[in-house]
N, C-alpha and C. Protein backbone atom coordinates (compact mmCIF):
# COMPACT_ATOMS: atom_id res chain seq x y z
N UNK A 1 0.81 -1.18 0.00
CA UNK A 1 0.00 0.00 0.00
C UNK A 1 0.86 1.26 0.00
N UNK A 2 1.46 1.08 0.71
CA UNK A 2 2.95 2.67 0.86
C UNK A 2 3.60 2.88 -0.70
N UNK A 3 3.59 1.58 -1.36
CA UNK A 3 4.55 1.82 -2.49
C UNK A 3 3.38 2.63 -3.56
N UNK A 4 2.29 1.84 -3.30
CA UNK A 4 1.25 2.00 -4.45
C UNK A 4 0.49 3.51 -4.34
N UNK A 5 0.23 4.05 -2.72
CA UNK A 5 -0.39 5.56 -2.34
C UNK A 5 0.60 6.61 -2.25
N UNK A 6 1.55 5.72 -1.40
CA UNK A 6 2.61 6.88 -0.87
C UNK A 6 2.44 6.21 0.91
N UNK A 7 3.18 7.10 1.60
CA UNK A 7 3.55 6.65 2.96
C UNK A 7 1.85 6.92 3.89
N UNK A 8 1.63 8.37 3.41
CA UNK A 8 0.74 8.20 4.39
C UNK A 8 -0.70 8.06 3.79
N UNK A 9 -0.94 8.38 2.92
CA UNK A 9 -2.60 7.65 2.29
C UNK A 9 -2.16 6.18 2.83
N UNK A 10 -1.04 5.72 2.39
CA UNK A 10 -0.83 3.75 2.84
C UNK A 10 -1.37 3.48 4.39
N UNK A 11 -0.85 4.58 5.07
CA UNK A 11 -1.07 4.52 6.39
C UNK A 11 -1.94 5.01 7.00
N UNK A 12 -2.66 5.76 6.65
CA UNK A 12 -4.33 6.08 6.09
C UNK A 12 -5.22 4.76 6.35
N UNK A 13 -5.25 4.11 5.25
CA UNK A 13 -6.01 3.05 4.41
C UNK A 13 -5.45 1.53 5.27
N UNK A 14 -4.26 1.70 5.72
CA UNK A 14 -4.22 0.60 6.72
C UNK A 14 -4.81 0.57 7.67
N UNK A 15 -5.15 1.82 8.78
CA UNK A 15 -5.36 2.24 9.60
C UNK A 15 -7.01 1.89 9.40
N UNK A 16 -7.69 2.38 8.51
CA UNK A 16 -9.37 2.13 8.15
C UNK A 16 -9.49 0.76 8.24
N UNK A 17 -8.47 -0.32 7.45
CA UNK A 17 -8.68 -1.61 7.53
C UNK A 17 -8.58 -1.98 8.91
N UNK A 18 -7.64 -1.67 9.38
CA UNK A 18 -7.47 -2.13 11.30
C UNK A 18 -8.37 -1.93 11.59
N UNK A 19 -9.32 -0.14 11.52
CA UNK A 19 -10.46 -0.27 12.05
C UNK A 19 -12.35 -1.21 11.94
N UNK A 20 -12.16 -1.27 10.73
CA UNK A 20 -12.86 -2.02 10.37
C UNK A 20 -13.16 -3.50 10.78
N UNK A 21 -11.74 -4.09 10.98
CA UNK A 21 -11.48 -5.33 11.52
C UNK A 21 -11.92 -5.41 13.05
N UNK A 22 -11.44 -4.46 13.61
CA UNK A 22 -11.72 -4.48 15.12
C UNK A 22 -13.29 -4.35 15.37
N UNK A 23 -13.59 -3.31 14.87
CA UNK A 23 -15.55 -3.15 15.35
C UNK A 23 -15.92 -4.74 14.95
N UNK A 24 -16.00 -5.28 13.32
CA UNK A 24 -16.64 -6.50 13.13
C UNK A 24 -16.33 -7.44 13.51
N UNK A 25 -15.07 -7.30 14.36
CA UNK A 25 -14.70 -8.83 14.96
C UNK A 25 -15.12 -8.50 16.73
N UNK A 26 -15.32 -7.01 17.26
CA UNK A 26 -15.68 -7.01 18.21
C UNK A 26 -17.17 -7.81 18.08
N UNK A 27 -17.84 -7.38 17.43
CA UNK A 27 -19.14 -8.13 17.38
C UNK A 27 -19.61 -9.90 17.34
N UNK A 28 -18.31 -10.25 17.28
CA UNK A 28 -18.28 -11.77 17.57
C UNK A 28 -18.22 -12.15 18.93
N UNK A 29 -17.89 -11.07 20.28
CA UNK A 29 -18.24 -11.13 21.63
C UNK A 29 -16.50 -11.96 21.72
N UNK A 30 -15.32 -11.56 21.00
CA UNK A 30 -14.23 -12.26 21.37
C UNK A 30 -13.78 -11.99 22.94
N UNK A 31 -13.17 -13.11 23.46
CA UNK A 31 -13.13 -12.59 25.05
C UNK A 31 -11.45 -12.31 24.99
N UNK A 32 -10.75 -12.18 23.60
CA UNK A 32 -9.60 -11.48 24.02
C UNK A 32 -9.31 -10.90 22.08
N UNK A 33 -9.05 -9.84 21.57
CA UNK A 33 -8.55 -9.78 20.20
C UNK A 33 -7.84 -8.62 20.45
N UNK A 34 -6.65 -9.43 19.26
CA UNK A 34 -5.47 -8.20 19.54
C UNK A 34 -5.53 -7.60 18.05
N UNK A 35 -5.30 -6.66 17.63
CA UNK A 35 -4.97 -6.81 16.12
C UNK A 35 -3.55 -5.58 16.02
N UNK A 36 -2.35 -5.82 14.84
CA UNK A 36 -1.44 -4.97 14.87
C UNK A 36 -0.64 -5.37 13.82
N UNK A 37 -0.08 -4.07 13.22
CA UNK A 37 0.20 -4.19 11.79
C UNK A 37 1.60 -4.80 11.96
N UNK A 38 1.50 -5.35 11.37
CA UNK A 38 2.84 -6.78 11.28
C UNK A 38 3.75 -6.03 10.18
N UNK A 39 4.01 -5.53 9.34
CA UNK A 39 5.02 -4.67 8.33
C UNK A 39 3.66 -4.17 7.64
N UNK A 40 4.35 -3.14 6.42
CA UNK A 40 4.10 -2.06 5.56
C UNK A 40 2.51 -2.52 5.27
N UNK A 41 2.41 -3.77 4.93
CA UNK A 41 1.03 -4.39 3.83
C UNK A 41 0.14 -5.67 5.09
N UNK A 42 0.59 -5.66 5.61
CA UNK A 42 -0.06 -6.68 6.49
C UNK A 42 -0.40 -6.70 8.11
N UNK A 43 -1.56 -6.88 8.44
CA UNK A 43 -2.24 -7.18 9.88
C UNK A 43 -2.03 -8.21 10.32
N UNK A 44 -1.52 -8.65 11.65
CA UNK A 44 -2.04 -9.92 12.70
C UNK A 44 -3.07 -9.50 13.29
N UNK A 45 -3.54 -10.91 13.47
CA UNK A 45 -5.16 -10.89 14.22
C UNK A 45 -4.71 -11.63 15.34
N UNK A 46 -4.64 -11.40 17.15
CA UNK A 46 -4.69 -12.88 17.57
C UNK A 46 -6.32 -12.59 18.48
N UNK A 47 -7.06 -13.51 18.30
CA UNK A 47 -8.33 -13.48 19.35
C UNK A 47 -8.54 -14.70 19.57
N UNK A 48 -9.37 -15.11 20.64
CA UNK A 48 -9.92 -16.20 21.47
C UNK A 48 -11.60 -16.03 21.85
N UNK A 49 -12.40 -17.36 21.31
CA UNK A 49 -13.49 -17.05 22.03
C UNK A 49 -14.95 -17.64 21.02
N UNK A 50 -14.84 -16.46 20.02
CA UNK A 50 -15.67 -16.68 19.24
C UNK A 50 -15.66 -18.04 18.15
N UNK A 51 -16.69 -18.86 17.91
CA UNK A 51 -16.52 -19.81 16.42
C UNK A 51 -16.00 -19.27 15.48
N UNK A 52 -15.45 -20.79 14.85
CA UNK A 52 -14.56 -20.06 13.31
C UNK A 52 -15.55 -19.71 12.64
N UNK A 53 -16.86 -20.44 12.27
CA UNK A 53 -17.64 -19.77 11.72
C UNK A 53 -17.85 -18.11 11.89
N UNK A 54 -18.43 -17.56 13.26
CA UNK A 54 -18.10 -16.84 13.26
C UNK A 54 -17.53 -15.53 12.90
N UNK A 55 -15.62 -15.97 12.93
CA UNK A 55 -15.13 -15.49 12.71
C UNK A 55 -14.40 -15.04 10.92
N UNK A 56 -15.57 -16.62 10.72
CA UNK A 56 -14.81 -16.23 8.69
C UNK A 56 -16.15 -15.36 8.61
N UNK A 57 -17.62 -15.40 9.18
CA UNK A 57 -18.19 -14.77 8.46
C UNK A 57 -18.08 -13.04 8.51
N UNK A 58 -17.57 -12.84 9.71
CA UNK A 58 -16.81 -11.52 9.98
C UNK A 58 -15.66 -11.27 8.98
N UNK A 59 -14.45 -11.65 8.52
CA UNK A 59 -13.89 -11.43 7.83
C UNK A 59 -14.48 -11.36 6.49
N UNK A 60 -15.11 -12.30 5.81
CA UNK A 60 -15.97 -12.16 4.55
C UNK A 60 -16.93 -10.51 4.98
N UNK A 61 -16.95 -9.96 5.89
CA UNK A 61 -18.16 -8.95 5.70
C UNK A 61 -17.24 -7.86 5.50
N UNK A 62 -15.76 -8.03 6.23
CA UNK A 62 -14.64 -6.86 6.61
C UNK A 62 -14.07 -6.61 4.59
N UNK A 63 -14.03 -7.88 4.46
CA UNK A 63 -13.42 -7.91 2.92
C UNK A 63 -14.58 -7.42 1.63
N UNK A 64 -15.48 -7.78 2.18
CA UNK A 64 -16.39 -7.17 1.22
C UNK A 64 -16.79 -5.39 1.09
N UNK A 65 -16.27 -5.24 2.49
CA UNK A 65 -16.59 -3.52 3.03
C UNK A 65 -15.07 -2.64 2.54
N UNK A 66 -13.70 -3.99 1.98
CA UNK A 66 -12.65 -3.26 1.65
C UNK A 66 -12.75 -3.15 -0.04
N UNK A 67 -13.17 -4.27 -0.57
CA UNK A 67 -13.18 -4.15 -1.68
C UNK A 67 -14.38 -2.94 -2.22
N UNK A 68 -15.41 -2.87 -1.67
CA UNK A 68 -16.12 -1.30 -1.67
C UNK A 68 -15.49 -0.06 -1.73
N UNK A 69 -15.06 -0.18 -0.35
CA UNK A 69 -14.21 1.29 -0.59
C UNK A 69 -13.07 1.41 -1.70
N UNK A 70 -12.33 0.46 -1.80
CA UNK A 70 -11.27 0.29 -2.83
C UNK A 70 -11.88 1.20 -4.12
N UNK A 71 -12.87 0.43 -4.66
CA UNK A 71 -13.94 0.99 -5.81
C UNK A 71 -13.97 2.06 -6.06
N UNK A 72 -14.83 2.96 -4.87
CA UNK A 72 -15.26 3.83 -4.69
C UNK A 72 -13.63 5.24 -4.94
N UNK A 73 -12.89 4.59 -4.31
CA UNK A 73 -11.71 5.36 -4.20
C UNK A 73 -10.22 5.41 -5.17
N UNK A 74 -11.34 4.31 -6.20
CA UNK A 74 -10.70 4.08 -7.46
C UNK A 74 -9.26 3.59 -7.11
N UNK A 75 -9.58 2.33 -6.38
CA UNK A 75 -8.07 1.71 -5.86
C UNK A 75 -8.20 0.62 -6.25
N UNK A 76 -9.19 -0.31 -7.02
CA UNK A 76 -9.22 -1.56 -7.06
C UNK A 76 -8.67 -1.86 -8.62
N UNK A 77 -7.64 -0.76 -8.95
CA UNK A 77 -6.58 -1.30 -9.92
C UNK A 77 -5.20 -2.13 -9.25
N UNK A 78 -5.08 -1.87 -7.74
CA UNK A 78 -4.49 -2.51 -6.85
C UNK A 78 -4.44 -4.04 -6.82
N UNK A 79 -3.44 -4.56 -6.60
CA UNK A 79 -3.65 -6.46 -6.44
C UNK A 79 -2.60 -6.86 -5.56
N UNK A 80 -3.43 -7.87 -5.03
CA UNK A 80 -2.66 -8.48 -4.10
C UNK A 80 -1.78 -9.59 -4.56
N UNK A 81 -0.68 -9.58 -3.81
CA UNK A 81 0.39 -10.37 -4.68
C UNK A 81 0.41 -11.30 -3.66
């Protein structure tokens, strides 16, 4: 993301994804989630508590709410490698 926006739109747009992640995975009632950007392009998640179900259907809702904005913000010429 840094290479593709620049430093801080990257850090911007990471920052929205962290947030995003945290509210919809708060809503799974986890009784512990950590989340923190692991380098430039990537998040760790660690939580305890909730089903995997659950927790993929939270991520499927987080990914569907990134690829939106992407769109919208004319970023989804972007790819993940």
């Amino acid at each position: 993301m840094n290479n593709a926006l620049g430093r801080a739109r990257g850090n911007k747009f990471m920052r929205m994804v962290a947030g995003l992640l945290e509210d919809r995975l708060k809503s799974t009632n986890p009784d512990l989630l950590f989340i923190s950007r692991k380098n430039a392009d990537e998040l760790s998640i660690i939580m305890h508590g909730p089903e995997e179900q659950d927790i993929q259907d939270a991520l499927a809702d987080v990914q569907t709410q990134i690829r939106a904005f992407a769109e919208e913000a004319g970023l989804n010429y972007l790819r993940h490698h």
